[in-house]
N, C-alpha and C. Protein backbone atom coordinates (compact mmCIF):
# COMPACT_ATOMS: atom_id res chain seq x y z
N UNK A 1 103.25 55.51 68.52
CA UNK A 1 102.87 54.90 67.28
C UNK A 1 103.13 53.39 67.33
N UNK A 2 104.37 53.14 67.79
CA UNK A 2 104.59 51.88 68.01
C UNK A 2 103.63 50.45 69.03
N UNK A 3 103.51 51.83 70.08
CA UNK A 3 102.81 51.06 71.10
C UNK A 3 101.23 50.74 70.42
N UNK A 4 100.42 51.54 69.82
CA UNK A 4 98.86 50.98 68.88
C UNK A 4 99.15 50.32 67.60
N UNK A 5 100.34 50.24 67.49
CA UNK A 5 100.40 48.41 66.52
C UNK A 5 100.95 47.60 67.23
N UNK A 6 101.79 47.77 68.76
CA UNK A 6 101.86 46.33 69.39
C UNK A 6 100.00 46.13 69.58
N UNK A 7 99.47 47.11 69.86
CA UNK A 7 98.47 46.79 70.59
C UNK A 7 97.45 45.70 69.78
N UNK A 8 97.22 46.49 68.57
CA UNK A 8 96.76 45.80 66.87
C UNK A 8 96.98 44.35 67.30
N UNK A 9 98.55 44.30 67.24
CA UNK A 9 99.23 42.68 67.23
C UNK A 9 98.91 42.44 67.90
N UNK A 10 99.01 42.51 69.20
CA UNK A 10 98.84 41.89 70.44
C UNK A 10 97.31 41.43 70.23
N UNK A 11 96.01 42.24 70.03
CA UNK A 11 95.16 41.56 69.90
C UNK A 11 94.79 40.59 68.38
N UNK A 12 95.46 40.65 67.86
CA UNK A 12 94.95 39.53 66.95
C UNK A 12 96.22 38.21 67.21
N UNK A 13 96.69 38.65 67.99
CA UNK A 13 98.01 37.20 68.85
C UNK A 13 99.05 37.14 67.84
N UNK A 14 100.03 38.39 67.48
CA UNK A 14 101.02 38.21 66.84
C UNK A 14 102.17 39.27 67.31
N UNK A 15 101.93 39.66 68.76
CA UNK A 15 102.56 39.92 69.32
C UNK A 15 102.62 39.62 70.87
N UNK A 16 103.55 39.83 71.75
CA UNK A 16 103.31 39.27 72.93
C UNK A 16 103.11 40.02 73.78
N UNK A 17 102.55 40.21 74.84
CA UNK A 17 102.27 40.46 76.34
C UNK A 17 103.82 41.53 77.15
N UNK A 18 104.69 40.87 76.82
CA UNK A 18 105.86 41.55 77.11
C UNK A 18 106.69 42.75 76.18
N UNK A 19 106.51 42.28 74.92
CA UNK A 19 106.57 43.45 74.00
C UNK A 19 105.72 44.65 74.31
N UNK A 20 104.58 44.88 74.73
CA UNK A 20 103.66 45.62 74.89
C UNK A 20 104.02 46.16 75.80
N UNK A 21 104.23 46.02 76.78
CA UNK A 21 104.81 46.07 78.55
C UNK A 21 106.00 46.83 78.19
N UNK A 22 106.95 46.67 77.01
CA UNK A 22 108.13 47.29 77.18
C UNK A 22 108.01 48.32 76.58
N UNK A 23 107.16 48.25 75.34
CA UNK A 23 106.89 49.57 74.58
C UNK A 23 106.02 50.45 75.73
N UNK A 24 105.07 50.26 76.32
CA UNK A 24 103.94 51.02 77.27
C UNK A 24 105.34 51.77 77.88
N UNK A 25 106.40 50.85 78.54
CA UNK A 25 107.47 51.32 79.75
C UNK A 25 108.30 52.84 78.80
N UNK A 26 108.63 52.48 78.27
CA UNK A 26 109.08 53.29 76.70
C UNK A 26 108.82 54.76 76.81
N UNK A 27 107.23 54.53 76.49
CA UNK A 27 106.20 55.95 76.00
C UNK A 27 106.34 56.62 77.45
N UNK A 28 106.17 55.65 78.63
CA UNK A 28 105.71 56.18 80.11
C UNK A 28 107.00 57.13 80.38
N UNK A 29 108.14 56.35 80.25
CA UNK A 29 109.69 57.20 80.27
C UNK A 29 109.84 58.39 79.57
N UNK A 30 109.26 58.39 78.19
CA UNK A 30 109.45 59.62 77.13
C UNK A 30 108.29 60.80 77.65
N UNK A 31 107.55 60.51 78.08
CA UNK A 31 106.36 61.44 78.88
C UNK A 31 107.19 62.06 80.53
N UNK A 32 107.31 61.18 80.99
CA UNK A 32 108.44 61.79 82.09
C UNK A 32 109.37 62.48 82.24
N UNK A 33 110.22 62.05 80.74
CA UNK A 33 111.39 63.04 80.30
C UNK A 33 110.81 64.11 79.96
N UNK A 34 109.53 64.39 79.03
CA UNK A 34 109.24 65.30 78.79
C UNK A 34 108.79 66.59 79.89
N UNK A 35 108.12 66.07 80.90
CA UNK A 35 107.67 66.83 82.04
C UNK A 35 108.76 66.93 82.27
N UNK A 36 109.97 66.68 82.75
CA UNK A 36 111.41 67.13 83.42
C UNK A 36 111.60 68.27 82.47
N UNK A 37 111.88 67.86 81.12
CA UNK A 37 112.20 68.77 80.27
C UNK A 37 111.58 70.53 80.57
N UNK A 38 109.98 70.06 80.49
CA UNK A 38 109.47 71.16 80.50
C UNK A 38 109.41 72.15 82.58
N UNK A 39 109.24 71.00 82.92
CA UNK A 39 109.84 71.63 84.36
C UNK A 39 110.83 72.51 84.33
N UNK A 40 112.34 72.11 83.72
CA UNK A 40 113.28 72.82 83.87
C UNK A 40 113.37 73.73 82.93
N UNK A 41 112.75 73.59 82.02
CA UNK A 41 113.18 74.86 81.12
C UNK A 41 112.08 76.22 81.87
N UNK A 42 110.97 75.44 82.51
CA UNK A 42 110.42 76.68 83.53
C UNK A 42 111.29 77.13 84.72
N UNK A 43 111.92 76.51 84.98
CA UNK A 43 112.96 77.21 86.27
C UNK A 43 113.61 78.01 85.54
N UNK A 44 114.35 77.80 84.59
CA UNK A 44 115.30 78.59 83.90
C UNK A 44 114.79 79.77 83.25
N UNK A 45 113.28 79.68 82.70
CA UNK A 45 112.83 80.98 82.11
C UNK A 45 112.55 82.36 83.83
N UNK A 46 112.04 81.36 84.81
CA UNK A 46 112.37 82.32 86.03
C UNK A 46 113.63 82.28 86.75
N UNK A 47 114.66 81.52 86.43
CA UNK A 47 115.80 82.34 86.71
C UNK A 47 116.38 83.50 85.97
N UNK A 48 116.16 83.83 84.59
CA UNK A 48 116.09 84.45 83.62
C UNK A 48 115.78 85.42 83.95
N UNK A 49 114.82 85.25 84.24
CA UNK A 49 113.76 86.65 84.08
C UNK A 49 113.68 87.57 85.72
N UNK A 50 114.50 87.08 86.89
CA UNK A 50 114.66 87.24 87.98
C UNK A 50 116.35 87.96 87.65
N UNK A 51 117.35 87.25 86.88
CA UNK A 51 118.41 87.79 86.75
C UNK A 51 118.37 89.14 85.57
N UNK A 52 117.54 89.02 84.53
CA UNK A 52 116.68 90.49 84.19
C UNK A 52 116.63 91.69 84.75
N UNK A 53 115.74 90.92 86.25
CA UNK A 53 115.11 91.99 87.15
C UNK A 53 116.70 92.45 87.62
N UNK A 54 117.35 91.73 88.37
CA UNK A 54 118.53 92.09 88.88
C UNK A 54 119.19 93.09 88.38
N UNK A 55 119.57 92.59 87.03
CA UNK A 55 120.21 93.57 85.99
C UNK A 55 119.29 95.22 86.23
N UNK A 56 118.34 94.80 85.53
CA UNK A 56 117.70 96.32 85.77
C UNK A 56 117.85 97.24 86.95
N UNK A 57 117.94 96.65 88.14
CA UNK A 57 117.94 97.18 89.53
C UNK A 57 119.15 97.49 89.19
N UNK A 58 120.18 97.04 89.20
CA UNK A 58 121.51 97.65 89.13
C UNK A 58 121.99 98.32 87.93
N UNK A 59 120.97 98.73 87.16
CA UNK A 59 121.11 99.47 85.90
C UNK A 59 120.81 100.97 86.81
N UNK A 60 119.26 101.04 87.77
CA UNK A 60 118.72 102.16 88.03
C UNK A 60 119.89 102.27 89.14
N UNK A 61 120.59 101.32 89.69
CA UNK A 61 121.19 102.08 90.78
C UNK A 61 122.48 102.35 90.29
N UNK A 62 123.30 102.30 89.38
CA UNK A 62 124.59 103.24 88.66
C UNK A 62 124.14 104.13 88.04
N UNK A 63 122.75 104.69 87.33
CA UNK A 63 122.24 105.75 87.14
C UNK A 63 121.88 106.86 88.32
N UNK A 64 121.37 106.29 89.42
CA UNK A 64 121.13 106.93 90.51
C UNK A 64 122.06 108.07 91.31
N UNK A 65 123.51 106.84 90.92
CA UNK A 65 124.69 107.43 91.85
C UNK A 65 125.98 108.03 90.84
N UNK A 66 125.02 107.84 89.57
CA UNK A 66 125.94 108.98 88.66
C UNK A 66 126.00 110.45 88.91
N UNK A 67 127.24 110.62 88.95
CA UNK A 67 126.91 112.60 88.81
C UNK A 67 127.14 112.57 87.83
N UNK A 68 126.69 113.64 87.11
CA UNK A 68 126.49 114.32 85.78
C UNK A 68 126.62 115.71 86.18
N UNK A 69 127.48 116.30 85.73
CA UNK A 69 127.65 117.53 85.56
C UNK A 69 126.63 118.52 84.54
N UNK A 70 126.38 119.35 84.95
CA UNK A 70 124.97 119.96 83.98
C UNK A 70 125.75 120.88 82.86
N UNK A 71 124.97 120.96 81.65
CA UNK A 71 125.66 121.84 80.71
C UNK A 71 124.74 122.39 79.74
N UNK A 72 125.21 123.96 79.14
CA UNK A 72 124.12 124.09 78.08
C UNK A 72 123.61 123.64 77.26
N UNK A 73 124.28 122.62 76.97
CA UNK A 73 123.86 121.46 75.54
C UNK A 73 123.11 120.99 76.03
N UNK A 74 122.56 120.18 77.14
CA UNK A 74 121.83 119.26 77.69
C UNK A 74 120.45 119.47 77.02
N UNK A 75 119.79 118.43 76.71
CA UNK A 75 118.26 118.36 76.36
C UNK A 75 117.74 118.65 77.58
N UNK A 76 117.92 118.55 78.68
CA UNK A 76 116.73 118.60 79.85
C UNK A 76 117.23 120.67 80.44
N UNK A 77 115.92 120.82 80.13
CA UNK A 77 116.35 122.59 80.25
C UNK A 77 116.90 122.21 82.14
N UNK A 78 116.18 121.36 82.97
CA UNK A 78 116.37 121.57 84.53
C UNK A 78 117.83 121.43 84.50
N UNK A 79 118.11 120.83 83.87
CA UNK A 79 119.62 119.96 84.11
C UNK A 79 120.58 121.39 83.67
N UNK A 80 120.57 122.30 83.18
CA UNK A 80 121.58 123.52 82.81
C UNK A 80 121.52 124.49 83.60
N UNK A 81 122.88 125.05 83.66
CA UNK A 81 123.09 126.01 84.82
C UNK A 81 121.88 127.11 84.61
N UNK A 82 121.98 127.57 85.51
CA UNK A 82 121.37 128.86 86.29
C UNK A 82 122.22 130.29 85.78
N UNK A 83 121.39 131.21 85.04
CA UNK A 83 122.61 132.48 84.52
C UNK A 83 122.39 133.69 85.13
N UNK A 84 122.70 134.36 85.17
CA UNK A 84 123.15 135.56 85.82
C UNK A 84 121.80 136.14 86.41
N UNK A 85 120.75 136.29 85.21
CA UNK A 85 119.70 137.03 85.44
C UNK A 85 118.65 136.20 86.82
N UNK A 86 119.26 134.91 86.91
CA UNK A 86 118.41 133.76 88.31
C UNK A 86 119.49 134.51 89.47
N UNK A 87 120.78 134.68 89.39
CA UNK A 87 121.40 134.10 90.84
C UNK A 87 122.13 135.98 91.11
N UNK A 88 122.33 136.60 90.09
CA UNK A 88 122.61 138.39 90.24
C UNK A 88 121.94 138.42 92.13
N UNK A 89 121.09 138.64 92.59
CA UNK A 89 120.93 138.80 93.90
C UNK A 89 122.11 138.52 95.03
N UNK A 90 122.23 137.20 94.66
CA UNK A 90 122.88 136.51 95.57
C UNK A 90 124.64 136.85 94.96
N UNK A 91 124.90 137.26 93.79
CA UNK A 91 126.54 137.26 93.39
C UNK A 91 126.23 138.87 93.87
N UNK A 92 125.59 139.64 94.21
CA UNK A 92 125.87 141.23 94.57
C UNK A 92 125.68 141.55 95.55
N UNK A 93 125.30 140.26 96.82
CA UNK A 93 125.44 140.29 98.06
C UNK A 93 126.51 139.81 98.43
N UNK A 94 127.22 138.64 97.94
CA UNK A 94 128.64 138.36 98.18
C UNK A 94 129.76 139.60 98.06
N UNK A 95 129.14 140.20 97.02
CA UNK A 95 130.62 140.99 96.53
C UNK A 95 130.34 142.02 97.50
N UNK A 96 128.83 142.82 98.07
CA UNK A 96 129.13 143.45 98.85
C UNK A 96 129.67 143.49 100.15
N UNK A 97 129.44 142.38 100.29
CA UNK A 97 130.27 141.32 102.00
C UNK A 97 131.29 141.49 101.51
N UNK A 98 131.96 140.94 100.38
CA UNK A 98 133.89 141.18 100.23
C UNK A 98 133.67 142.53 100.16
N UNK A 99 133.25 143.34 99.59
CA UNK A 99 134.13 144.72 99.24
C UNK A 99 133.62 145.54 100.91
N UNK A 100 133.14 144.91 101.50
CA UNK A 100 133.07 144.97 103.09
C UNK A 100 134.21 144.79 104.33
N UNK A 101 134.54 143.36 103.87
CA UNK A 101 135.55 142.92 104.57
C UNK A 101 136.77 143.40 104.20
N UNK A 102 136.78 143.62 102.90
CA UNK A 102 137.98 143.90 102.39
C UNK A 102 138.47 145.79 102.99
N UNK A 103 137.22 146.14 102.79
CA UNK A 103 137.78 147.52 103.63
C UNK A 103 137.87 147.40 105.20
N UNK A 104 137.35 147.04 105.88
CA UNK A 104 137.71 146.87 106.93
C UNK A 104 139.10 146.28 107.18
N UNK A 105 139.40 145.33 106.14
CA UNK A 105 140.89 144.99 106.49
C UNK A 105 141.57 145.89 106.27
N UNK A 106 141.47 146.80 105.29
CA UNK A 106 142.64 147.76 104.67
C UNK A 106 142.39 149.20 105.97
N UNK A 107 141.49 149.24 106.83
CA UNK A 107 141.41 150.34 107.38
C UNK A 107 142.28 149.59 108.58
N UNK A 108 142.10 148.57 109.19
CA UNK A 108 142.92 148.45 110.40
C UNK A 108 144.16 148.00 109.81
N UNK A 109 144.68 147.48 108.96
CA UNK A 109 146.00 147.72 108.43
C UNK A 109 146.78 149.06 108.50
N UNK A 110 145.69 149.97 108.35
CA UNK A 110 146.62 151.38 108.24
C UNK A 110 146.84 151.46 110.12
N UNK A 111 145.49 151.38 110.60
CA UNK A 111 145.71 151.65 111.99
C UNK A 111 146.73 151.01 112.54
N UNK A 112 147.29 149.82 112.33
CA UNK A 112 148.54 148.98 112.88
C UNK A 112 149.75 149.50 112.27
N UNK A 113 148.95 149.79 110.73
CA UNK A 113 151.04 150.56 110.02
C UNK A 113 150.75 151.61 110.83
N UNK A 114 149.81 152.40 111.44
CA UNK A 114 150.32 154.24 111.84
C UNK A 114 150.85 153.88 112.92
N UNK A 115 150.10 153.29 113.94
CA UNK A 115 150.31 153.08 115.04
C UNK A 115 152.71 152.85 115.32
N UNK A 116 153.04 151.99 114.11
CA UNK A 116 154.28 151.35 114.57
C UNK A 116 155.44 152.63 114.24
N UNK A 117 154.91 153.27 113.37
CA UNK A 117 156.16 154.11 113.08
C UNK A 117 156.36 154.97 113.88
C-alpha cells in the first residue's frame, strides 16, 4: 500500500527515488518471508503427517503382538473357546490313551509286587 503512494509521489516529484527503492526492498523482504513461512509450515505438515504414519504403524504392531486371551463374552464369535460338542473326539481319545496307560502301569506293578515276595 505504501509502496503505490510512494509511487503516486514519486511521479508527481514529491517523493524521492530512494524512498521508493526502500519501500520496493521492504515488500521484496515481506514476500520472501512469506515463501519461508509457507515453505516451512509445508515441511512440518509432512513431518506431521509422516510421524502420524509412524504412530499408526506402531499402533498395528502392539495390536499384532498382543495376546488376548479368548472368552465367552467376546463380540467376535471366532475369538471364543471351542465346547465340548467341537473337541469330545479328541478329549475321548486322550482319556482312552490314559485309561490305557494307566492299566498297563497297574498290571506290571502287580507283576513286580508278585514277583518280590
Amino acid at each position: 500500500m505504501e509502496l503505490l503512494r510512494t509511487t503516486t509521489l514519486m511521479g508527481q516529484g514529491y517523493a524521492t527515488r530512494q524512498l521508493y527503492d526502500q519501500q520496493r526492498h521492504q515488500l521484496n523482504a515481506g514476500v520472501a518471508a512469506m515463501a519461508m513461512a509457507s515453505a516451512a509450515l509445508g515441511e512440518a505438515t509432512q513431518a506431521l503427517d509422516a510421524t502420524r504414519h509412524t504412530v499408526e504403524l506402531d499402533c498395528i504392531k502392539i495390536a499384532d503382538t498382543t495376546l488376548v486371551a479368548p472368552s465367552s463374552r467376546s463380540p467376535n464369535p471366532s475369538c471364543s473357546g471351542a465346547g465340548l460338542s467341537v473337541v469330545w473326539p479328541q478329549f475321548a481319545a486322550v482319556s482312552i490313551a490314559g485309561a490305557l496307560f494307566l492299566t498297563i502301569a497297574v498290571v506290571h506293578f502287580r507283576r513286580v509286587a508278585g514277583q518280590t515276595e
